[in-house]
Protein backbone atom coordinates (compact mmCIF):
# COMPACT_ATOMS: atom_id res chain seq x y z
CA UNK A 1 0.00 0.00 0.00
CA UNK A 2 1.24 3.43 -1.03
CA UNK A 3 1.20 5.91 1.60
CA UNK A 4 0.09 9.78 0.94
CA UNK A 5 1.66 12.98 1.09
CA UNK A 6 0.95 16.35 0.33
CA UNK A 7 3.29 16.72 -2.47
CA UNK A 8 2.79 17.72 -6.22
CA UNK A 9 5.70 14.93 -7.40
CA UNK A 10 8.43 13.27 -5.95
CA UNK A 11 10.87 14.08 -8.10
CA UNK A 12 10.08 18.02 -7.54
CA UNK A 13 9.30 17.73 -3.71
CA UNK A 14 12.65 19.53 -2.78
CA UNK A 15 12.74 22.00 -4.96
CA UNK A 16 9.24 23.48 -4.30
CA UNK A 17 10.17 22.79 -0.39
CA UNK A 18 12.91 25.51 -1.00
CA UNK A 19 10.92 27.46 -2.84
CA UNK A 20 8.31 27.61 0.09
CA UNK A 21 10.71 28.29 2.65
CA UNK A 22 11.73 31.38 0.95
CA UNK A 23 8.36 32.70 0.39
CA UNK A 24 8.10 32.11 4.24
CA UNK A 25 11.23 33.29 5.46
CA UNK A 26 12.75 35.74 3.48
CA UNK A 27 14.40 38.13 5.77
CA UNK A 28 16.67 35.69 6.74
CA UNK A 29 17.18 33.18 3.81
CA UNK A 30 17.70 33.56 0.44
CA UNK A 31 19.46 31.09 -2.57
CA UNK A 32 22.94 31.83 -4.37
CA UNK A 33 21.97 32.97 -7.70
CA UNK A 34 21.45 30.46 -9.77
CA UNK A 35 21.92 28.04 -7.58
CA UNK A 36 18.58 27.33 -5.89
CA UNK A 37 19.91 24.13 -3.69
CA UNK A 38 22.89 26.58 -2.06
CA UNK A 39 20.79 28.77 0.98
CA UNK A 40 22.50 31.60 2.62
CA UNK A 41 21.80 33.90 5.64
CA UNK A 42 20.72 37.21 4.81
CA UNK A 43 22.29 37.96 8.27
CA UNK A 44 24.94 35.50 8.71
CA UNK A 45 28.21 35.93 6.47
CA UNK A 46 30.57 39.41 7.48
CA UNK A 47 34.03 40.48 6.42
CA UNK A 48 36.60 38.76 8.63
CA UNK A 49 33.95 36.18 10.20
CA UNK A 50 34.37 32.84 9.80
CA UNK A 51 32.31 31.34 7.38
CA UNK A 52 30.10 28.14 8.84
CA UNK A 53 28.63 26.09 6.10
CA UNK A 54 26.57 22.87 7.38
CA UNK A 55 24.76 20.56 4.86
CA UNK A 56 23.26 16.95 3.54
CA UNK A 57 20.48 15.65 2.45
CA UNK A 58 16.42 17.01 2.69
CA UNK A 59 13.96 14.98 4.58
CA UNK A 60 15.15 15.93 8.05
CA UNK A 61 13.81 19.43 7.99
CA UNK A 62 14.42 21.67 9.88
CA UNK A 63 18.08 20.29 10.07
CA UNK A 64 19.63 21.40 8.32
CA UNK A 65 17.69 24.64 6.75
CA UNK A 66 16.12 26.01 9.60
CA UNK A 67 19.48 26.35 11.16
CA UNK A 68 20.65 28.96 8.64
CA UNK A 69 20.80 32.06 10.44
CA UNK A 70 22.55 34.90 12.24
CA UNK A 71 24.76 33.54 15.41
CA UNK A 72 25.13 29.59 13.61
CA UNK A 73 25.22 28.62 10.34
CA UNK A 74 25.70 30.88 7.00
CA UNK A 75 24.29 28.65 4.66
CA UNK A 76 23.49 25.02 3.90
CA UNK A 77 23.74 23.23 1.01
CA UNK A 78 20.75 20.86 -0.16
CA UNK A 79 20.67 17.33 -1.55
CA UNK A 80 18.16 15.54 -2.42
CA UNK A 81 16.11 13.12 -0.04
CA UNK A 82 18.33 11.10 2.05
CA UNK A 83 21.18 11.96 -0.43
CA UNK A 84 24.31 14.39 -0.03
CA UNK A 85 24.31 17.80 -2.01
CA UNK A 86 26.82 17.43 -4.89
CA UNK A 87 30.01 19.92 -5.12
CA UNK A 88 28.31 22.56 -7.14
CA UNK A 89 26.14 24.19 -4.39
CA UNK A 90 28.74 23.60 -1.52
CA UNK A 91 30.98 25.53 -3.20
CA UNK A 92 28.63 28.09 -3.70
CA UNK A 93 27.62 28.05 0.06
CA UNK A 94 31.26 28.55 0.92
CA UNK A 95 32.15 31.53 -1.41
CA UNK A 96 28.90 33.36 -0.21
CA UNK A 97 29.94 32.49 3.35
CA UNK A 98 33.51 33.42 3.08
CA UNK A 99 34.77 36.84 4.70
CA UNK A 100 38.43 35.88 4.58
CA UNK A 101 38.87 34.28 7.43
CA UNK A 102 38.15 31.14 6.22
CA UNK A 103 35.42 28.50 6.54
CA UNK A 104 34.34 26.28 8.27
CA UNK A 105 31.90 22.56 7.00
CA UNK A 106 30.27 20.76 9.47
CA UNK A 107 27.60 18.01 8.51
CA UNK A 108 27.01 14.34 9.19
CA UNK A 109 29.46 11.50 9.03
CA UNK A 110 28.04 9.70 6.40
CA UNK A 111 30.17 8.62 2.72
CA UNK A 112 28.21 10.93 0.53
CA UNK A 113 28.75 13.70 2.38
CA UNK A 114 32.16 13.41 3.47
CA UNK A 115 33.59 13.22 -0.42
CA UNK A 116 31.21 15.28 -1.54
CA UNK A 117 32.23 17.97 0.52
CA UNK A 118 35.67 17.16 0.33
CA UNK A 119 36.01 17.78 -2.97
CA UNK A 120 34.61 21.50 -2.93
CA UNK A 121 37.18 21.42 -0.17
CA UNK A 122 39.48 20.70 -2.63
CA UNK A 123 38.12 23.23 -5.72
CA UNK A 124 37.73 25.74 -3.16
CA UNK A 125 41.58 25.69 -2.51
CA UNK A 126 42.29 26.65 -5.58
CA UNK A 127 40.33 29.79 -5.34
CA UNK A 128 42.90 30.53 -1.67
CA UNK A 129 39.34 29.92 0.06
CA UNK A 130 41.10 28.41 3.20
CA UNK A 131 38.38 25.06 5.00
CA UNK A 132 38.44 22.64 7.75
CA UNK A 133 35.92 19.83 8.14
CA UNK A 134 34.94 18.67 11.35
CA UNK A 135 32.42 15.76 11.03
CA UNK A 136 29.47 15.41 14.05
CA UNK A 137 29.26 11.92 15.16
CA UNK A 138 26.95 12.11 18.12
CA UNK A 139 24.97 8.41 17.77
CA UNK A 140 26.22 6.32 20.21
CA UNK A 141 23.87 3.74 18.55
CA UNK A 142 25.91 3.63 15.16
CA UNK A 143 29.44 2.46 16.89
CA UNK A 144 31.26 1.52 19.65
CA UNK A 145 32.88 4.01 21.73
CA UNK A 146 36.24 3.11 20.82
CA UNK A 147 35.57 3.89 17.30
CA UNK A 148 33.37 6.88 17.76
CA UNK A 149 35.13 8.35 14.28
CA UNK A 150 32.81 6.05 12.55
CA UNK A 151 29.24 7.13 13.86
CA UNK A 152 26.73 8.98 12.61
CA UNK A 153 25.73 12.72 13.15
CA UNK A 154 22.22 13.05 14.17
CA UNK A 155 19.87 15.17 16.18
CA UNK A 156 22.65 16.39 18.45
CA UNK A 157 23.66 18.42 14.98
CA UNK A 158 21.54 21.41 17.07
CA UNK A 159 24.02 21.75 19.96
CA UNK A 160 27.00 21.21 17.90
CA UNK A 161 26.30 23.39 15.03
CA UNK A 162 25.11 26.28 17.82
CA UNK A 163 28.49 25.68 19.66
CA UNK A 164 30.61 26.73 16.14
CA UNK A 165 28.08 28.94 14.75
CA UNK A 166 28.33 31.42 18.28
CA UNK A 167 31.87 30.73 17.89
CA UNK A 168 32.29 32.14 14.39
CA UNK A 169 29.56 35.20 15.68
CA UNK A 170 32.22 36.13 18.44
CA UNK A 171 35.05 36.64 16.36
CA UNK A 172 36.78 33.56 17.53
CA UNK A 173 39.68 32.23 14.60
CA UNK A 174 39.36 29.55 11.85
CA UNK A 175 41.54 27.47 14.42
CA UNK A 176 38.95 28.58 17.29
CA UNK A 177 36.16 27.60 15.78
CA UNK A 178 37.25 24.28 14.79
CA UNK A 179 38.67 23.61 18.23
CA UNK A 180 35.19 24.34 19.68
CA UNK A 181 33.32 22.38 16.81
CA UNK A 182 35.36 19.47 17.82
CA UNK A 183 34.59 20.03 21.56
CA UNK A 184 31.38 20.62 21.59
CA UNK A 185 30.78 16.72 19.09
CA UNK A 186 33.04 15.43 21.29
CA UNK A 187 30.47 16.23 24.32
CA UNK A 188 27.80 15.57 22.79
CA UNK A 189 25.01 12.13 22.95
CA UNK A 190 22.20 10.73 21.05
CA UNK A 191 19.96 7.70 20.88
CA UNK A 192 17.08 7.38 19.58
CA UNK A 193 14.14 5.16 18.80
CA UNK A 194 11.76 3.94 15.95
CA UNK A 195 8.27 2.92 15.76
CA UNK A 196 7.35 3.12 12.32
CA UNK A 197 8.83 3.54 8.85
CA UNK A 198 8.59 6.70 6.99
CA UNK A 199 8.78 6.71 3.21
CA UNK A 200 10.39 8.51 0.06
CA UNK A 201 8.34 10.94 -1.73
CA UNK A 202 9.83 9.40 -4.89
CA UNK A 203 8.54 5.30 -3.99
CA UNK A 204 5.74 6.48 -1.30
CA UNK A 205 6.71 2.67 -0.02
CA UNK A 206 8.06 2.08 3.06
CA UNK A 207 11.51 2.47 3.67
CA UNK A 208 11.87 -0.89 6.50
CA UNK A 209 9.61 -2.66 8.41
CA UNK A 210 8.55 -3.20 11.62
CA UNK A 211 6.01 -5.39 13.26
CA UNK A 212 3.30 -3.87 14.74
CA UNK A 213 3.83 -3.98 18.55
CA UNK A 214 7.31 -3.58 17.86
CA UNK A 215 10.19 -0.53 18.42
CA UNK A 216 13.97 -0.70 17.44
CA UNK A 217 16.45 1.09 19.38
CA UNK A 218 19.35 3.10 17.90
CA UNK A 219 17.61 3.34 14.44
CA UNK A 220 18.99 6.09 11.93
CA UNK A 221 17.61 7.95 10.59
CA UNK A 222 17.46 7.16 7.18
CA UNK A 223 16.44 3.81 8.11
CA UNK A 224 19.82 1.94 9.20
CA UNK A 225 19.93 -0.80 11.76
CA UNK A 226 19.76 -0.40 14.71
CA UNK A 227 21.04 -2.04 18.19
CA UNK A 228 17.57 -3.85 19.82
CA UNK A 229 14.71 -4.57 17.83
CA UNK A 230 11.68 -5.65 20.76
CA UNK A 231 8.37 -4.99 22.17
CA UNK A 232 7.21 -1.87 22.29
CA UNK A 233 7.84 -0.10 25.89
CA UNK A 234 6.38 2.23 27.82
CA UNK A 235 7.46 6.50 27.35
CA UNK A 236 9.12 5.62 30.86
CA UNK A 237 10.88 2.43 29.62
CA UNK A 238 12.07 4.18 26.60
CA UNK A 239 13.34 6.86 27.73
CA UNK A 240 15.22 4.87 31.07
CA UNK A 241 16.67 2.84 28.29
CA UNK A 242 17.73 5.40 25.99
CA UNK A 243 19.32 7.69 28.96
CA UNK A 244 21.35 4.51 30.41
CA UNK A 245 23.42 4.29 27.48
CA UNK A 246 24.42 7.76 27.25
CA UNK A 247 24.79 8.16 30.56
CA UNK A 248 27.07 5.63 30.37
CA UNK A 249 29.08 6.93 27.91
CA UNK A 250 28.96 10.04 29.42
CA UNK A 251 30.13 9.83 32.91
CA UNK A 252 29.26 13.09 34.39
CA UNK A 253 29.32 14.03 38.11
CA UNK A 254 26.94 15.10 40.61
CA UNK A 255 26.34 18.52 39.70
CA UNK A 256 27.00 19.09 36.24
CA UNK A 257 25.02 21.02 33.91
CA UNK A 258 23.78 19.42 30.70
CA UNK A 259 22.01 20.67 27.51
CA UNK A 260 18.67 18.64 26.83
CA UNK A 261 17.23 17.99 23.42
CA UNK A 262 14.39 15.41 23.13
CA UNK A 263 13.79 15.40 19.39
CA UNK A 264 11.20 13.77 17.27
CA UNK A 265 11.70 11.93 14.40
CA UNK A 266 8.43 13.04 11.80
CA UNK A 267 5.12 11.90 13.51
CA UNK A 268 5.81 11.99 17.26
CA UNK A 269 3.84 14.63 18.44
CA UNK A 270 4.79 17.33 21.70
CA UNK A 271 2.50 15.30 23.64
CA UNK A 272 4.74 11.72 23.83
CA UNK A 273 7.96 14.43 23.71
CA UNK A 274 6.61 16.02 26.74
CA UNK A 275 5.82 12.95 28.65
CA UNK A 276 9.69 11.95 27.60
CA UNK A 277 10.95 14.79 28.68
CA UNK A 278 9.01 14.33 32.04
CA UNK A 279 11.27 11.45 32.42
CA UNK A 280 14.11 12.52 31.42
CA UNK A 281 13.98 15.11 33.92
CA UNK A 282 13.20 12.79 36.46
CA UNK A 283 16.36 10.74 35.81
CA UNK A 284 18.25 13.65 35.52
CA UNK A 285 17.40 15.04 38.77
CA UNK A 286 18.13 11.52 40.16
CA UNK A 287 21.33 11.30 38.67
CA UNK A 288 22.55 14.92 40.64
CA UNK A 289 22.69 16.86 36.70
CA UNK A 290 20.69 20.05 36.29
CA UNK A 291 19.31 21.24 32.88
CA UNK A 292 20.59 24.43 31.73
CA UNK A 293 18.49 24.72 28.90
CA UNK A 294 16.10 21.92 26.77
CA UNK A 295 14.51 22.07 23.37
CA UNK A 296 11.23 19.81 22.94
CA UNK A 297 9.82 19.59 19.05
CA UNK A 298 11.25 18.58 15.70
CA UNK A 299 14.76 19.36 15.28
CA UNK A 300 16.46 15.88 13.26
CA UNK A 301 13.33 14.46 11.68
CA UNK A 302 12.97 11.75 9.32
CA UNK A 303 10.35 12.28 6.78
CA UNK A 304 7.45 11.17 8.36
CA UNK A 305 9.13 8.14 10.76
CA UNK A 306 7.54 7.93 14.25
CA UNK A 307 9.75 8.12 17.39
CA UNK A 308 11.97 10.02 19.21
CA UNK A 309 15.69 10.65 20.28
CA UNK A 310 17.50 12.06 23.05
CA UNK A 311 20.43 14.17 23.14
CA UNK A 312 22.41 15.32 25.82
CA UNK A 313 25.47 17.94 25.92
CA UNK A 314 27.78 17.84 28.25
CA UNK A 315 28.14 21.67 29.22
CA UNK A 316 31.57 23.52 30.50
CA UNK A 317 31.74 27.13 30.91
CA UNK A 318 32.50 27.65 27.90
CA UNK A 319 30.10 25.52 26.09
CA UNK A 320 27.14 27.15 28.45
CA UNK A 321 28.53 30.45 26.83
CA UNK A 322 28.30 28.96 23.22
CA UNK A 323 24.78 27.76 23.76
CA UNK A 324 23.06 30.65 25.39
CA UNK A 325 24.62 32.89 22.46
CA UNK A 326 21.77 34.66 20.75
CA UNK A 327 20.88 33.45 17.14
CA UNK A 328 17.95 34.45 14.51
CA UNK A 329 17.10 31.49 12.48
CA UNK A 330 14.29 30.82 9.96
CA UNK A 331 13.19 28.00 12.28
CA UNK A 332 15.31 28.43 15.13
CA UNK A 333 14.16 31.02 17.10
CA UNK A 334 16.31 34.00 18.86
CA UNK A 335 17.67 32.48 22.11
């Protein structure tokens, strides 16, 4: 059975998303000439700022868009669902982001991306545009811990990309802001759950399945495996589950602050995020941490999938400085 969307055609879905977000937000967006699938803030890029260009593929709206702004990213480059942007509109995300102090990508560690991006890295050398990569790995699900190199970026994209985005706002240096990039992914911890599939505007067919009283922990989320596939648990169970592991991982102490983020995936609505985050805070409290700030919506979605994630940072001073740094973002409001 097919499933329904309110979409014109699959294969022009993305495009007319762009176009739509412009109508809606154009004091702060607009796209490079000619170039509709490279998005730059009308607020963002200054002479002598570092440039922060994020990017990959649509279908998790409002990452990475709706993070395009004044105070974190400059622009984001667009691929198609699921899919990596190609070279072209990278590039031209980095020369409209570039105020000669170089610039800065940050997206998801997946292949696509990373020599995709890589090779605008390259072309853009040749132009003296100077860029560092720094790749956000923040699903615990996707690897061990010993080889946390080879996970995947997810929801926890928010806190990471605000970290380097205030960082580049302040003034701090091309070696500054990839110091705190790093940082802030390496303090940074997702996991998340599935209930349902979602599907491609393209096939409008599933993209896995999953039995009907069923959940899979540490799902991605385009679909990949994940670490538990069982009976579907209580909000409670969930989220005890899901906080175990990265608290785990984590090993803060009594009294440290942390950055909240529970995130869902498409179809969860801020009714089962709520009564997660009511747990969350419970465990938290428990566990001698204190919330410094929490977000509760869709950040990382995936298409239409039902569930949710969790992501907690790890705050330091400076980090708490990074985070509570005002930004203006077509779907990321002032803070």
């Amino acid at each position: 059975m097919k499933t329904k969307k309110l979409i014109n055609a699959g294969d022009n879905a993305v495009d007319e998303m762009l176009e739509g977000i412009l109508c809606a937000h154009p004091d702060h967006l607009y796209a490079v000439d000619g170039m509709p699938r490279a998005i730059v803030a009308r607020h963002g890029p200054r002479q002598g700022k570092v440039g922060l260009v994020i990017g990959g593929g649509s279908g998790h709206e409002p990452t990475f868009l709706g993070f395009v702004g004044k105070g974190l990213a400059d622009a984001a480059a667009v691929g198609n669902v699921f899919a990596s942007p190609p070279p072209d509109p990278i590039i031209a995300c980095a020369t409209a982001a570039n105020g000669g102090a170089g610039v800065l990508f940050m997206y998801g560690n997946y292949a696509g991306d990373v020599m995709n991006f890589d090779m605008a890295a390259e072309m853009l050398a040749m132009d003296d545009i100077e860029v560092r990569t720094v790749l956000t790995t923040d699903d615990i699900a996707s690897a061990p811990r010993s080889q946390r190199d080879k996970r995947r970026g997810v929801a926890g994209n928010v806190f990471i990309f605000k970290a380097a985005g205030a960082a580049c706002d302040l003034g701090y240096s091309l070696d500054e802001v990839e110091r705190v990039a790093r940082h802030a992914n390496t303090r940074t911890y997702t996991m998340g759950v599935a209930l349902s599939p979602c599907s491609l505007p393209q096939t409008l067919k599933p993209n896995f399945a999953i039995g009907e009283g069923e959940m899979e922990i540490g799902m991605g989320i385009h679909g990949e495996p994940g670490v538990a596939r069982g009976a579907l648990e209580s909000a409670d169970q969930v989220a005890d589950t899901l906080l175990y592991r990265i608290l785990s991982e984590m090993q803060a102490d009594a009294g440290d602050r942390v950055a909240v983020l529970v995130n869902s995936l498409g179809s969860t609505p801020l009714m089962e995020l709520y009564i997660l985050m009511r747990r969350v805070s419970q465990r938290l409290d428990a566990a001698g941490l204190a919330i410094h700030t929490s977000l509760v919506g869709n950040y990382c979605t995936s298409l239409e999938m039902a569930g949710a994630s969790i992501t907690l940072m790890h705050l330091d001073d400076e980090l708490q400085r990074l985070i509570d740094h005002p930004c203006d973002c077509a779907m990321f409001g002032a803070r």
